[in-house]
C-alpha atoms as a PDB file:
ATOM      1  CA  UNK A   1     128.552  87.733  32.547  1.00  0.00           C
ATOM      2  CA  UNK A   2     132.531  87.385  32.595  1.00  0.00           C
ATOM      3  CA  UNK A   3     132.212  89.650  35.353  1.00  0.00           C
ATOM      4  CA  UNK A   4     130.569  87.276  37.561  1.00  0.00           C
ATOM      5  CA  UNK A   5     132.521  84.588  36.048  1.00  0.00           C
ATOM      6  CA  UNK A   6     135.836  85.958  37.624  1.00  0.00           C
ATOM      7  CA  UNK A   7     133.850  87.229  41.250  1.00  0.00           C
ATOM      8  CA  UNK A   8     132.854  83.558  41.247  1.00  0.00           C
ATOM      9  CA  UNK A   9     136.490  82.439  40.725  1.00  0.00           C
ATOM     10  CA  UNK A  10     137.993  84.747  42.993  1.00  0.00           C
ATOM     11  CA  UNK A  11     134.993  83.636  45.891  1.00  0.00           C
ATOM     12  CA  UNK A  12     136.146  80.026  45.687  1.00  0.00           C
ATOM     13  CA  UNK A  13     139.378  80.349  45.997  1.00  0.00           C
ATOM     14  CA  UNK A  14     140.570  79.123  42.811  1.00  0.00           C
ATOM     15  CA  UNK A  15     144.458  77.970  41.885  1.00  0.00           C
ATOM     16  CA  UNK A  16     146.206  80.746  41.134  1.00  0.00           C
ATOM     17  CA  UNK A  17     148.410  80.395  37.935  1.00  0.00           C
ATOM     18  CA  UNK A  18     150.615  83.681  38.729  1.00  0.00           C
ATOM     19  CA  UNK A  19     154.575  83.256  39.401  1.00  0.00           C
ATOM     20  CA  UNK A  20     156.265  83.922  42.586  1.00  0.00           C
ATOM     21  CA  UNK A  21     155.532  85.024  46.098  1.00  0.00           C
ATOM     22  CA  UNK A  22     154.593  88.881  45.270  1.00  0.00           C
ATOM     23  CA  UNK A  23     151.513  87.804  42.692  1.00  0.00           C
ATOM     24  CA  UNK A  24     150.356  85.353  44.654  1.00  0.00           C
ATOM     25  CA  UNK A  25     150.287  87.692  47.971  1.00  0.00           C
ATOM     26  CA  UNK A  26     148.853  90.135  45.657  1.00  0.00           C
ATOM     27  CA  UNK A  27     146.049  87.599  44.658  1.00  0.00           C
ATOM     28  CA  UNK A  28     145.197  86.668  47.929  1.00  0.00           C
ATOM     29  CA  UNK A  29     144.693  91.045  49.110  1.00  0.00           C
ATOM     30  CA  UNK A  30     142.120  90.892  46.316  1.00  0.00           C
ATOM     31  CA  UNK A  31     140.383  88.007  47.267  1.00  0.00           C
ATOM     32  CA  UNK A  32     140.066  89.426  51.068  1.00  0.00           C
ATOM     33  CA  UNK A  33     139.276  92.589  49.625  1.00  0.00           C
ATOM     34  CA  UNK A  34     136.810  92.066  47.062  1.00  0.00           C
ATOM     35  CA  UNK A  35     135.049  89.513  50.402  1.00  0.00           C
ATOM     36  CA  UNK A  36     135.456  92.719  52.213  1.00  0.00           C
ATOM     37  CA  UNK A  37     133.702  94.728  49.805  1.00  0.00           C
ATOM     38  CA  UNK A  38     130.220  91.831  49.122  1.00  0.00           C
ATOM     39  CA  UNK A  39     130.056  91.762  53.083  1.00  0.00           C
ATOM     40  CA  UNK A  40     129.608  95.456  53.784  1.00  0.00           C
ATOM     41  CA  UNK A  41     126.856  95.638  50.396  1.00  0.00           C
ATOM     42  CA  UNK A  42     125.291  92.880  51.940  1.00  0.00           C
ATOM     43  CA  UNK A  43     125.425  94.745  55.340  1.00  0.00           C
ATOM     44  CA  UNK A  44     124.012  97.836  54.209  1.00  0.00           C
ATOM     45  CA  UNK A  45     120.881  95.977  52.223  1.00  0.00           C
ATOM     46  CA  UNK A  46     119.885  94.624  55.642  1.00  0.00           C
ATOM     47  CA  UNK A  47     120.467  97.635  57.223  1.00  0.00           C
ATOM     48  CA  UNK A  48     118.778 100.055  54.445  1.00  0.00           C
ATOM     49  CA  UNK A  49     115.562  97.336  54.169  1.00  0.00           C
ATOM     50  CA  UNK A  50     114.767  97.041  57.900  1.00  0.00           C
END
């Protein structure tokens, strides 16, 4: 459940609490990647169920 506590977080963008310019740029590559990554499995469920 704290799993999709933090996905949830991380999806809506959240404040981020970490220091300087390098966290926060390293925050914001998760968040795009992590979208990234629930776009394509949502991709390939439409693509595997039609």
């Amino acid at each position: 459940m704290e799993v999709l506590k933090k996905i949830f977080g991380y999806l809506t963008f959240k404040k981020d609490t970490g220091e300087g310019s390098f966290l926060k740029s390293m925050h914001l590559i998760n968040k795009l990647s992590l979208l990234m990554f629930l776009v394509s499995i949502i991709y390939l469920i439409i693509k595997i169920t039609r």
